[in-house]
C-alpha atoms as a PDB file:
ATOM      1  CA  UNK A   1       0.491 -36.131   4.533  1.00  0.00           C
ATOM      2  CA  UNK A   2       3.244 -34.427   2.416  1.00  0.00           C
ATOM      3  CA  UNK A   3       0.867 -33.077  -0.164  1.00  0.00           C
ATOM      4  CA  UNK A   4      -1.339 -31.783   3.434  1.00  0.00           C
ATOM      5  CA  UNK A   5       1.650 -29.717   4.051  1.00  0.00           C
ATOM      6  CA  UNK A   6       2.382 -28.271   0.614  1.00  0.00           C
ATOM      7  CA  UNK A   7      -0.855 -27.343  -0.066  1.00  0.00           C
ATOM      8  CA  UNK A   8      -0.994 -25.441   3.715  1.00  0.00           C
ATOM      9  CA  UNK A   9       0.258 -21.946   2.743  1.00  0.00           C
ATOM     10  CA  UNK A  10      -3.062 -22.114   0.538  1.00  0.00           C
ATOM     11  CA  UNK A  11      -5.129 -22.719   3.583  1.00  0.00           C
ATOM     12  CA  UNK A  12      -4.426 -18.377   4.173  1.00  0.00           C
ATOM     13  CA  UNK A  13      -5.854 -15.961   1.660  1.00  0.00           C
ATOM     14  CA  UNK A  14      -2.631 -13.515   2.334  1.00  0.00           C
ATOM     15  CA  UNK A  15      -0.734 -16.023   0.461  1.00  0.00           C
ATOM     16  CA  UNK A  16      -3.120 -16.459  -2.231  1.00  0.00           C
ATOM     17  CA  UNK A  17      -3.045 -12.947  -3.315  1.00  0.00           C
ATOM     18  CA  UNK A  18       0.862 -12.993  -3.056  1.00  0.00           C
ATOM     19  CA  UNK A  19       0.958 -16.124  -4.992  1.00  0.00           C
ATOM     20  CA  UNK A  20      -1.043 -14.459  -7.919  1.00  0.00           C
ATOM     21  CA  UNK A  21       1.373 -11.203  -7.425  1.00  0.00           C
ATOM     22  CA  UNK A  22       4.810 -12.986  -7.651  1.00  0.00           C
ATOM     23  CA  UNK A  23       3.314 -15.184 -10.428  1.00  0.00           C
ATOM     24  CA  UNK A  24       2.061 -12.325 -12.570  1.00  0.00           C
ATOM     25  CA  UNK A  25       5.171  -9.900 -12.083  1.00  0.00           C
ATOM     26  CA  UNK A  26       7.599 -12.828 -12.696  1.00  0.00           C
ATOM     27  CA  UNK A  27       5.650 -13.222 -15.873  1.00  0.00           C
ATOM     28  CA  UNK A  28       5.540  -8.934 -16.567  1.00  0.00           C
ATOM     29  CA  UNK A  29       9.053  -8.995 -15.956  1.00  0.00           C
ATOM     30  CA  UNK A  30       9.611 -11.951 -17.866  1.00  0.00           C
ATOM     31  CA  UNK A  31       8.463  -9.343 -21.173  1.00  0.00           C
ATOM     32  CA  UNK A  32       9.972  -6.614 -20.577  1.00  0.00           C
ATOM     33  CA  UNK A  33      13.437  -8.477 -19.738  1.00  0.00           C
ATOM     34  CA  UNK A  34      13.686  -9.609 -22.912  1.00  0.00           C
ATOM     35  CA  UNK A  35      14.276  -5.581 -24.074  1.00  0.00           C
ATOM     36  CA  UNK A  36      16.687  -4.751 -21.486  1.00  0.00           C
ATOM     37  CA  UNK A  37      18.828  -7.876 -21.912  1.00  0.00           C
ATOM     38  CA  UNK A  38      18.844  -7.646 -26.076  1.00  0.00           C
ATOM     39  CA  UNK A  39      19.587  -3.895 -25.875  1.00  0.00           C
ATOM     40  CA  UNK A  40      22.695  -4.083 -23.361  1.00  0.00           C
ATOM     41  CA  UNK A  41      21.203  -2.404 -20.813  1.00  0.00           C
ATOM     42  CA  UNK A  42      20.570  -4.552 -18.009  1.00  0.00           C
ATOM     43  CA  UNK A  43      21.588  -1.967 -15.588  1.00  0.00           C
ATOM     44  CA  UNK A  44      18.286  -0.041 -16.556  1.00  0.00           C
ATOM     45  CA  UNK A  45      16.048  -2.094 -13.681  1.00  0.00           C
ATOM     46  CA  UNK A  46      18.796  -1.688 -11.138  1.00  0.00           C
ATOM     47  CA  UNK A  47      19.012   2.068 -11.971  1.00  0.00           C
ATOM     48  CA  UNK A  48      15.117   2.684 -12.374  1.00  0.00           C
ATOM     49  CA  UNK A  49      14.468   1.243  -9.195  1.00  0.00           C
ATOM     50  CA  UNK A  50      16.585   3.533  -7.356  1.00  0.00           C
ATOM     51  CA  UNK A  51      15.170   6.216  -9.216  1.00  0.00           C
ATOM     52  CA  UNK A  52      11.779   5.167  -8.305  1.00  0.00           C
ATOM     53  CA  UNK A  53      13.083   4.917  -4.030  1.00  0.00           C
ATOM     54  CA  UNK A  54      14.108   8.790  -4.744  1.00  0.00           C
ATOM     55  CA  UNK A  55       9.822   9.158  -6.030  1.00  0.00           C
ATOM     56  CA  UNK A  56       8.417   7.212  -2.648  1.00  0.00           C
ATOM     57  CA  UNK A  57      11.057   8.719  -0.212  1.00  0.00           C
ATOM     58  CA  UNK A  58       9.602  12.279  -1.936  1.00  0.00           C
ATOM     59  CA  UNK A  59       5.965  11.262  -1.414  1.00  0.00           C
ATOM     60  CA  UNK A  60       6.087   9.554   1.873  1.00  0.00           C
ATOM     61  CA  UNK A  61       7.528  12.134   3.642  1.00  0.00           C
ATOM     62  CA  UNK A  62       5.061  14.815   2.065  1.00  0.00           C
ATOM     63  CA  UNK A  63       2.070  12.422   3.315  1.00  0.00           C
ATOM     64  CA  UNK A  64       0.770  11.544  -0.381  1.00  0.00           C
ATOM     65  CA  UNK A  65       0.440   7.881  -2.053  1.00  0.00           C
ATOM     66  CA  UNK A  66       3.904   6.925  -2.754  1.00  0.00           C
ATOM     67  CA  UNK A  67       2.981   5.354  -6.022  1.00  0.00           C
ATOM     68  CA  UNK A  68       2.173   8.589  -7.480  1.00  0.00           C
ATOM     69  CA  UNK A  69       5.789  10.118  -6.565  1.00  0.00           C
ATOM     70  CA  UNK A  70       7.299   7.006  -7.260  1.00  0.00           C
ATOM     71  CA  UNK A  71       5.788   6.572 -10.657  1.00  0.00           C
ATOM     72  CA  UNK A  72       6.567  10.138 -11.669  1.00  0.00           C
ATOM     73  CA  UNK A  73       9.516  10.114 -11.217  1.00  0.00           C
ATOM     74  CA  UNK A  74      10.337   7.040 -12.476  1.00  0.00           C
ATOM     75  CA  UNK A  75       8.604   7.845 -16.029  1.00  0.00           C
ATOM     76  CA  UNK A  76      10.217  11.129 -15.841  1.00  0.00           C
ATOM     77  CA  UNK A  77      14.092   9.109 -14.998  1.00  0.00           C
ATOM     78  CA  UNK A  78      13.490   6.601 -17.387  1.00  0.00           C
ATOM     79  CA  UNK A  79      12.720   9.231 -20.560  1.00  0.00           C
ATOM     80  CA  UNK A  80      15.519  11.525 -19.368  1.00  0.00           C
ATOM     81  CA  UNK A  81      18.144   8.365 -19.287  1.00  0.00           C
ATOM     82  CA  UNK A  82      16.512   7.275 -23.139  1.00  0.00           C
ATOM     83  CA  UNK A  83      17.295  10.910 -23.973  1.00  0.00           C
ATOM     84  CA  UNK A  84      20.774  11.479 -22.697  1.00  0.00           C
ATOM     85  CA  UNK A  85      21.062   8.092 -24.310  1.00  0.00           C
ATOM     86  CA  UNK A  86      20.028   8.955 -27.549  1.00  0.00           C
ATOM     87  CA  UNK A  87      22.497  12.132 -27.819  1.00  0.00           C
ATOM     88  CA  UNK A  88      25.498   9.668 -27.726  1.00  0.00           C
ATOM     89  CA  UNK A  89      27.171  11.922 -25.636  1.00  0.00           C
ATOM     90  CA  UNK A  90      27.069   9.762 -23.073  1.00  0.00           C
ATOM     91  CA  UNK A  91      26.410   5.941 -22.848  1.00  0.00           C
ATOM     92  CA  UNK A  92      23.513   4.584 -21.823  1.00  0.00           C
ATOM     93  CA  UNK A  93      25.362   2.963 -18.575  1.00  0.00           C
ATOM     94  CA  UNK A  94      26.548   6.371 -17.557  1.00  0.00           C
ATOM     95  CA  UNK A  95      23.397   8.090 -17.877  1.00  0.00           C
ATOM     96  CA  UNK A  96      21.557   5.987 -16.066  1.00  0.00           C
ATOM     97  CA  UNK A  97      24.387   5.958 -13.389  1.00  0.00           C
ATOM     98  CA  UNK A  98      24.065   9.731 -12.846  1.00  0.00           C
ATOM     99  CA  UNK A  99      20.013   9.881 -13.169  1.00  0.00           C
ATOM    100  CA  UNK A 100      18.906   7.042 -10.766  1.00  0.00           C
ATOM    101  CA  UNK A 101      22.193   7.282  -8.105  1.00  0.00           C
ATOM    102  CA  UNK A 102      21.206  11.071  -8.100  1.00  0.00           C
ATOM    103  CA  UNK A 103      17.839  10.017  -7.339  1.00  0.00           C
ATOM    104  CA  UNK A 104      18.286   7.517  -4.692  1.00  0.00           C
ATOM    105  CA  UNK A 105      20.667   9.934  -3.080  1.00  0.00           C
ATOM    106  CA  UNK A 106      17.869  12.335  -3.238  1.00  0.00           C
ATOM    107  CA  UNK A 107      15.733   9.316  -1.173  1.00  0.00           C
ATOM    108  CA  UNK A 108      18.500   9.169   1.152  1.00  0.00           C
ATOM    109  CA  UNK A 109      18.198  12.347   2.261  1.00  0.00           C
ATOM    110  CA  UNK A 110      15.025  12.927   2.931  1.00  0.00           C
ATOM    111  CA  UNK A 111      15.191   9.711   4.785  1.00  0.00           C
ATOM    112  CA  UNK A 112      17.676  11.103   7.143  1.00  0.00           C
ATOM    113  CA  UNK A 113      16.027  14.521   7.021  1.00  0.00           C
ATOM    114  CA  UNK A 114      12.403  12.865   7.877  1.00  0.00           C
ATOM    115  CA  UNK A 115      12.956  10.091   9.769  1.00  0.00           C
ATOM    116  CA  UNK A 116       9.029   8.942  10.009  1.00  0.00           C
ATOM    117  CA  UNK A 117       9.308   7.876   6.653  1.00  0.00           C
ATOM    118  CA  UNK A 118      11.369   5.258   7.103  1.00  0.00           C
ATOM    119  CA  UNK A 119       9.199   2.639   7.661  1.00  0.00           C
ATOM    120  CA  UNK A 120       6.825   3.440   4.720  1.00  0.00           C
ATOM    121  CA  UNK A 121       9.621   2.890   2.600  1.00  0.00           C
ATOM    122  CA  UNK A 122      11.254  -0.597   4.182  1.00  0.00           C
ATOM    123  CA  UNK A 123       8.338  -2.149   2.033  1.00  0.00           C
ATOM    124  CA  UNK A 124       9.677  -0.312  -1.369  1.00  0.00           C
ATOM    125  CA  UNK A 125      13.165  -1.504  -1.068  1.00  0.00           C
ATOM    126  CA  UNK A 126      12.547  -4.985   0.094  1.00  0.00           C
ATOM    127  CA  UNK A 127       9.255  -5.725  -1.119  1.00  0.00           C
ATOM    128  CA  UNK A 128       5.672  -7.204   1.194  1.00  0.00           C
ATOM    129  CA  UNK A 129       4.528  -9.804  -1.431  1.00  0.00           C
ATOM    130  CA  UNK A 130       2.310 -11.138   1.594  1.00  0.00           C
ATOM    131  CA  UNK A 131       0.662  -7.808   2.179  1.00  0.00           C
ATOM    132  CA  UNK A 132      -0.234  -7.199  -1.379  1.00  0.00           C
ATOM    133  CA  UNK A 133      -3.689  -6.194  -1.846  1.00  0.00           C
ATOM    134  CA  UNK A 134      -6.442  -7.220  -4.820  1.00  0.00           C
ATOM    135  CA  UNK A 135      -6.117  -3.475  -6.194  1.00  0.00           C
ATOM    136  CA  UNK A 136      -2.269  -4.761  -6.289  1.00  0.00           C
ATOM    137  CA  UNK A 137      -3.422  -7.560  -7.934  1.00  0.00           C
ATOM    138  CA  UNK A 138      -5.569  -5.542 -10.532  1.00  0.00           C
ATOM    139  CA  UNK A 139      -2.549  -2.931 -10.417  1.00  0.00           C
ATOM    140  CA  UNK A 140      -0.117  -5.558 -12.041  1.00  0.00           C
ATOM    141  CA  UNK A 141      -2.912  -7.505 -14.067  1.00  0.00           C
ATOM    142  CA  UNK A 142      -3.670  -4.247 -16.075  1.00  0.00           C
ATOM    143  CA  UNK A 143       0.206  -2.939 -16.735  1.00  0.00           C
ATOM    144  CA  UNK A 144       0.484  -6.598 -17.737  1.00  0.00           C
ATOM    145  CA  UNK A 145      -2.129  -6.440 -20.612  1.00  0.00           C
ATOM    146  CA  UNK A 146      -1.266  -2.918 -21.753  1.00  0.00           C
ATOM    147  CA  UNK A 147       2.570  -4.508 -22.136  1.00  0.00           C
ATOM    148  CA  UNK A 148       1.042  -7.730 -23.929  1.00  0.00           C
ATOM    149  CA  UNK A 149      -0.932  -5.165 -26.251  1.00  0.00           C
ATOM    150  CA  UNK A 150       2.096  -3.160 -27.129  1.00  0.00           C
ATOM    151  CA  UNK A 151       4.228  -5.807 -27.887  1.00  0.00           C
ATOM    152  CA  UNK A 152       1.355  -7.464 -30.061  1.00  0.00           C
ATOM    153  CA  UNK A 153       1.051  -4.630 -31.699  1.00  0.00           C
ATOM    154  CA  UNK A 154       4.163  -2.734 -32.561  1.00  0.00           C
ATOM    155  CA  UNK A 155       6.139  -6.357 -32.763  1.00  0.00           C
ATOM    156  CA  UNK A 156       7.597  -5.625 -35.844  1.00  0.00           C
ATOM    157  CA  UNK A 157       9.087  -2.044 -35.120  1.00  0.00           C
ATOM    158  CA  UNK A 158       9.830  -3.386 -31.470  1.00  0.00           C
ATOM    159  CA  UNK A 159      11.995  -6.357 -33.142  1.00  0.00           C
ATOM    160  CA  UNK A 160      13.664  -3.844 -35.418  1.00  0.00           C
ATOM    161  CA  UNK A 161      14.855  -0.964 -33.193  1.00  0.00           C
ATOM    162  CA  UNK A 162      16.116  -3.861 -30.558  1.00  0.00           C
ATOM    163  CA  UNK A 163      18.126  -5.433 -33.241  1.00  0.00           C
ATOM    164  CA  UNK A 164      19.414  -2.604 -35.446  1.00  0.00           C
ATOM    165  CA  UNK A 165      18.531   1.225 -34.559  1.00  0.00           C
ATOM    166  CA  UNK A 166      19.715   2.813 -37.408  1.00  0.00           C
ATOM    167  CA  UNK A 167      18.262   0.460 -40.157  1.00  0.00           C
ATOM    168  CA  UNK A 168      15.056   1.027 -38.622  1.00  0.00           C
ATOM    169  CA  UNK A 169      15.503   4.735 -38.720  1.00  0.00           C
ATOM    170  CA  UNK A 170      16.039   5.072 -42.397  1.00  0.00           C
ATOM    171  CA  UNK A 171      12.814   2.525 -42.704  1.00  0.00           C
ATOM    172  CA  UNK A 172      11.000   4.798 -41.316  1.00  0.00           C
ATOM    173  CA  UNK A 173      10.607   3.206 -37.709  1.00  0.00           C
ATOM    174  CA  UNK A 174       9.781   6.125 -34.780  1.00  0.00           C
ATOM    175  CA  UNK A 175      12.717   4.811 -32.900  1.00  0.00           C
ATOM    176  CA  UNK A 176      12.348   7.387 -30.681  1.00  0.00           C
ATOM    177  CA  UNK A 177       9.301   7.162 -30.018  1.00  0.00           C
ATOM    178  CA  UNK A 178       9.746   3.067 -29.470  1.00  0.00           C
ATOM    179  CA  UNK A 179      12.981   4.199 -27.131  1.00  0.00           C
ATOM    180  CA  UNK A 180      10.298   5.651 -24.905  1.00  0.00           C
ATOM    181  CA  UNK A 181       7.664   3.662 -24.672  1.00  0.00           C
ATOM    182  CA  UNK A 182       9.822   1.052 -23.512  1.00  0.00           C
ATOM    183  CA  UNK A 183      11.314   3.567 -20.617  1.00  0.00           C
ATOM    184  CA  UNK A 184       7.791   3.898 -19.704  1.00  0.00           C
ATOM    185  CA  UNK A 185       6.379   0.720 -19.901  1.00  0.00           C
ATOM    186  CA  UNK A 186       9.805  -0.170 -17.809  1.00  0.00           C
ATOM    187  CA  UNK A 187       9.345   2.086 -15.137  1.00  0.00           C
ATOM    188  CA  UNK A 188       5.469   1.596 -14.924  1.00  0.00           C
ATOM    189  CA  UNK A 189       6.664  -1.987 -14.392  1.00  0.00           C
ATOM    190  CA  UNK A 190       8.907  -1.713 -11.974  1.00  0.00           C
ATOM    191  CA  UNK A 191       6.506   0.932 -10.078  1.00  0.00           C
ATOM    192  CA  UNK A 192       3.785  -2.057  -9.728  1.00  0.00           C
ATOM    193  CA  UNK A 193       5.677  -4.498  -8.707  1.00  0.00           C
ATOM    194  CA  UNK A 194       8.234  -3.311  -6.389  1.00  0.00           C
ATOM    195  CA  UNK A 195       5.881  -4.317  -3.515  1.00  0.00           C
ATOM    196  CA  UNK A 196       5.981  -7.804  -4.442  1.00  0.00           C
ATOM    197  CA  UNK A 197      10.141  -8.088  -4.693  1.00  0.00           C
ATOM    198  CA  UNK A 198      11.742  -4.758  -3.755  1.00  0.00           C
ATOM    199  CA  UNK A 199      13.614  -2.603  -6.019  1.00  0.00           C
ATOM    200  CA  UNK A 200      16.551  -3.776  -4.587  1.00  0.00           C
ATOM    201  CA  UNK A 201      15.624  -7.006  -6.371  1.00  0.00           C
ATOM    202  CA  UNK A 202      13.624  -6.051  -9.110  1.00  0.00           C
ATOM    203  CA  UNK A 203      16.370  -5.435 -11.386  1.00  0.00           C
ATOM    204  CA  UNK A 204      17.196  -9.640 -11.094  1.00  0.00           C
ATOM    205  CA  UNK A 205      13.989 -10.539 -12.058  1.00  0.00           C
ATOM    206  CA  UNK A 206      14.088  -8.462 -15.513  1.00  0.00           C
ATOM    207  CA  UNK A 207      16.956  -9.774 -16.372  1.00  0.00           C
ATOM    208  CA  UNK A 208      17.904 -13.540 -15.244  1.00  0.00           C
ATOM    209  CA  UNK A 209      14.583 -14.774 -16.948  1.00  0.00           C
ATOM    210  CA  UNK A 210      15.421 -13.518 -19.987  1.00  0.00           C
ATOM    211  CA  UNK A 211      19.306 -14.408 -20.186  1.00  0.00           C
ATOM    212  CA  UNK A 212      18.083 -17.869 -19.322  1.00  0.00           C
ATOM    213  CA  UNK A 213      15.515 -18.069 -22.100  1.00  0.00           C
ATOM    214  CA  UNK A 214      18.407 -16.230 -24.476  1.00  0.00           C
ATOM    215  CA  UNK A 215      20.919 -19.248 -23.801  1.00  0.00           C
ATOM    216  CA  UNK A 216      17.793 -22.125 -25.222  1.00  0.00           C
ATOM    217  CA  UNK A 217      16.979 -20.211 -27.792  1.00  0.00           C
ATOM    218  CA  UNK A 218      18.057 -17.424 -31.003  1.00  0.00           C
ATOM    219  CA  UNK A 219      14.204 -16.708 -31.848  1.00  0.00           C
ATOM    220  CA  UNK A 220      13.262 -13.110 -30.505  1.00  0.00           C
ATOM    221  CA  UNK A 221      10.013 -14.872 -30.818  1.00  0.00           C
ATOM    222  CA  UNK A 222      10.546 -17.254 -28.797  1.00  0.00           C
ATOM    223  CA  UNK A 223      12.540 -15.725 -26.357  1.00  0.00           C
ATOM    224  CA  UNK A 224       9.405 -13.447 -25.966  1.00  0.00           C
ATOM    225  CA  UNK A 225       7.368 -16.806 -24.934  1.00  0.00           C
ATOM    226  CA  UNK A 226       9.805 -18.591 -23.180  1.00  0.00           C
ATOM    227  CA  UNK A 227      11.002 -15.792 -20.473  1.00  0.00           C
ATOM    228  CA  UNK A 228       7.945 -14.775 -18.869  1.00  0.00           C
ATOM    229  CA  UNK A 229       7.167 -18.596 -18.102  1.00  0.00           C
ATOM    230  CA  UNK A 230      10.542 -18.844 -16.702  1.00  0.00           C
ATOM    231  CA  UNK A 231      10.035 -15.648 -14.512  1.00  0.00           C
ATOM    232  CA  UNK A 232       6.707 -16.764 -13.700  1.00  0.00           C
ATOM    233  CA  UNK A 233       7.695 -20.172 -12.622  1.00  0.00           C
ATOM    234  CA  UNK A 234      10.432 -18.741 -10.406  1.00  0.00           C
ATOM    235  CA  UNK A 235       7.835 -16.705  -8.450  1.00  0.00           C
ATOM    236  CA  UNK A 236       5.551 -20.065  -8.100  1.00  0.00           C
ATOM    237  CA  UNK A 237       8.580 -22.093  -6.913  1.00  0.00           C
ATOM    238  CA  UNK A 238      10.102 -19.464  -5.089  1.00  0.00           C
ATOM    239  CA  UNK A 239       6.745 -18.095  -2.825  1.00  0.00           C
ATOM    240  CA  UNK A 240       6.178 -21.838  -1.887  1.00  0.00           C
ATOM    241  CA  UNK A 241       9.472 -22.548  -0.786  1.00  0.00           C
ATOM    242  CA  UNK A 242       9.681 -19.300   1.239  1.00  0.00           C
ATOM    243  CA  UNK A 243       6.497 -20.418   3.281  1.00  0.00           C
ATOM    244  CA  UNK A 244       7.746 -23.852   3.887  1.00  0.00           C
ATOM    245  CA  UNK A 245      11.814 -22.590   4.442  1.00  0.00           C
ATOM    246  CA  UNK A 246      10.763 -19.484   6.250  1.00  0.00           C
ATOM    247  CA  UNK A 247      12.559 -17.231   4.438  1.00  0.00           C
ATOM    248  CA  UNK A 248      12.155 -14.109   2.597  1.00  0.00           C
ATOM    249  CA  UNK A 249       9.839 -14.401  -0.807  1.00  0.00           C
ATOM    250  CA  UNK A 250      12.119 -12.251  -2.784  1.00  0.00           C
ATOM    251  CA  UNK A 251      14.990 -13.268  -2.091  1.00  0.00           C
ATOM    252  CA  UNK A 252      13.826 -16.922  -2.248  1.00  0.00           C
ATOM    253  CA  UNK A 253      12.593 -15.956  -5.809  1.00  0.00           C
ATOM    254  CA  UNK A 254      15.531 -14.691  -7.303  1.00  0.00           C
ATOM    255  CA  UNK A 255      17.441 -17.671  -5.548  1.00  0.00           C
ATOM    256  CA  UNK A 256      15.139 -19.702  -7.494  1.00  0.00           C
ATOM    257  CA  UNK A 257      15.543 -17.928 -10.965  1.00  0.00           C
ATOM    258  CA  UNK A 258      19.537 -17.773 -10.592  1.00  0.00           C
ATOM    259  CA  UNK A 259      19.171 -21.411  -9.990  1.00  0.00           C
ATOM    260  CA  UNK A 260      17.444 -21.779 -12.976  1.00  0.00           C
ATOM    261  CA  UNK A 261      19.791 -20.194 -15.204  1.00  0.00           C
ATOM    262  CA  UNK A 262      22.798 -21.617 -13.647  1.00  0.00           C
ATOM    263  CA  UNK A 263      21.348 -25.250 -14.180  1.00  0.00           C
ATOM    264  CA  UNK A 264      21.058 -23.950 -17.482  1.00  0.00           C
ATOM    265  CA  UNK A 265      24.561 -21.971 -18.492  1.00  0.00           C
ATOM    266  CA  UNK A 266      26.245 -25.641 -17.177  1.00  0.00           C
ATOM    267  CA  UNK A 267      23.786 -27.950 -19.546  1.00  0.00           C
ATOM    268  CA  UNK A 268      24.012 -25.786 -22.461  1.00  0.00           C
ATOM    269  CA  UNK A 269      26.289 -26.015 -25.224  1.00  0.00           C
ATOM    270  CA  UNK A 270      29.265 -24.011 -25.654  1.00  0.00           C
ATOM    271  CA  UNK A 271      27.122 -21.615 -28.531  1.00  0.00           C
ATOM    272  CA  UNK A 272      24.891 -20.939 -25.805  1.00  0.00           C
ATOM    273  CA  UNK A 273      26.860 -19.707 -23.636  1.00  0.00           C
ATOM    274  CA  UNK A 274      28.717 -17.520 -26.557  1.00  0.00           C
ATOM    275  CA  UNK A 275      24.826 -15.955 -26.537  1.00  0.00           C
ATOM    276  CA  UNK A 276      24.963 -14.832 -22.901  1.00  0.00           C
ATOM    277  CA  UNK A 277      28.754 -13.357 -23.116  1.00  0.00           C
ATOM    278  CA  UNK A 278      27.728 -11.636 -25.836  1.00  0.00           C
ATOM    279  CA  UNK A 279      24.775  -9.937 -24.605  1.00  0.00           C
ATOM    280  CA  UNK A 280      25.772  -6.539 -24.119  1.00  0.00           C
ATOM    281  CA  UNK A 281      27.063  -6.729 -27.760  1.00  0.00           C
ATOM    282  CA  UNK A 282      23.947  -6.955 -29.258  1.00  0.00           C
END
């Protein structure tokens, strides 16, 4: 009888297609984590996300798909934040606190301005995993591919501009370039799957993954392996136990995945944990 009831969500195809969302952004955000946390800027998914509300707010309330205001303007934040970075004028936490809080202001307004937009947007800040659609499905499935293809194929010159910048400059590595890439394939991310968990969300799931999978392990490698399971398995855990609590998937998720890392920060060694303090050192 017990087994009846766990396997009853599956009875409804709405939660089959938000199983197979949560599971394969957990999993895309599982990659890309691995970046932000190594590079010290795990404020980038918080701060993209609100960049991307600022595209949607735009687009909703001129009547257009909000994905394609949304993902403008979150490619377009995310190169302008690895460029003000870049200049070392200012650090990378302060440019993307003026870029994406200018943005998200921006939202605001025209939220207030336009109120019919409101609604439109409830689902970009909190996230309809059970009203995702297959073209969501095949939305996140291809961004998830063209990240796995990137990081197959530029792994060397990804591993050396996370670890050390400047040595990879003067071996010849387009840094730049990499720098870039990454903001895209960030944003592009977060643009896909924000209607699974929410931006105001999203920014957990990039990052508790892969601080979890950096406290079991030192291999880049591995860490690469090892955090999109973990961020997949938190979506699988945390969508079943949202049907059968009755609470909200995303927040159940990230529940799930802080759980996850907290069982692991108190069973881990004391070099471990020096990993995690350490993070924005690195």
């Amino acid at each position: 009888m017990l087994s009846l009831d766990l396997l009853a969500p599956y009875d409804f195809a709405f939660f089959q297609r938000g199983m197979i969302a949560a599971t394969l952004a957990g999993a895309l955000c599982g990659i890309l984590g691995v970046f932000v946390v190594l590079r010290g800027m795990s404020y980038i998914g918080h701060g993209l996300s609100h960049a991307v509300f600022g595209g949607a707010a735009a687009s909703a309330v001129m009547s257009i798909n909000f994905f394609v205001g949304a993902g403008v303007w979150g490619i377009v934040s995310g190169v302008l934040i690895g460029r003000i970075a870049r200049k070392k004028i200012l650090g990378a936490d302060a440019a993307i606190g003026i870029v994406t809080t200018a943005s998200f202001a921006g939202g605001i307004a025209l939220l207030n301005r336009y109120g019919q937009a409101r609604k439109s947007i409830e689902a970009v800040l909190f996230g309809s995993v059970l009203g995702v659609s297959w073209v969501d499905i095949a939305a996140i499935t291809a961004v998830t591919l063209l990240v796995l293809g990137v990081v197959l194929v530029a792994y060397r010159s990804l591993l050396y501009a996370t670890f050390d910048p400047q040595v990879a400059v003067v071996s010849g590595e387009r840094v730049a370039f990499i720098e870039v890439m990454l903001m895209v394939m960030l944003s592009v991310t977060i643009l896909v799957t924000m209607r699974v968990i929410g931006t105001l969300l999203i920014s957990a799931l990039l990052v508790i993954p892969a601080a979890t999978a950096r406290m079991i392990t030192n291999s880049f490698g591995r860490m690469l392996l090892l955090s999109p399971v973990l961020g997949a398995t938190s979506c699988l855990v945390g969508m079943n136990l949202s049907y059968h609590l009755d609470t909200s998937a995303g927040a159940t998720i990230i529940l799930v995945s802080a759980a996850a890392f907290t069982a692991t920060y108190l069973l881990a060694g004391r070099r471990a944990r020096v990993r995690v303090a350490s993070l924005h050192h690195i």
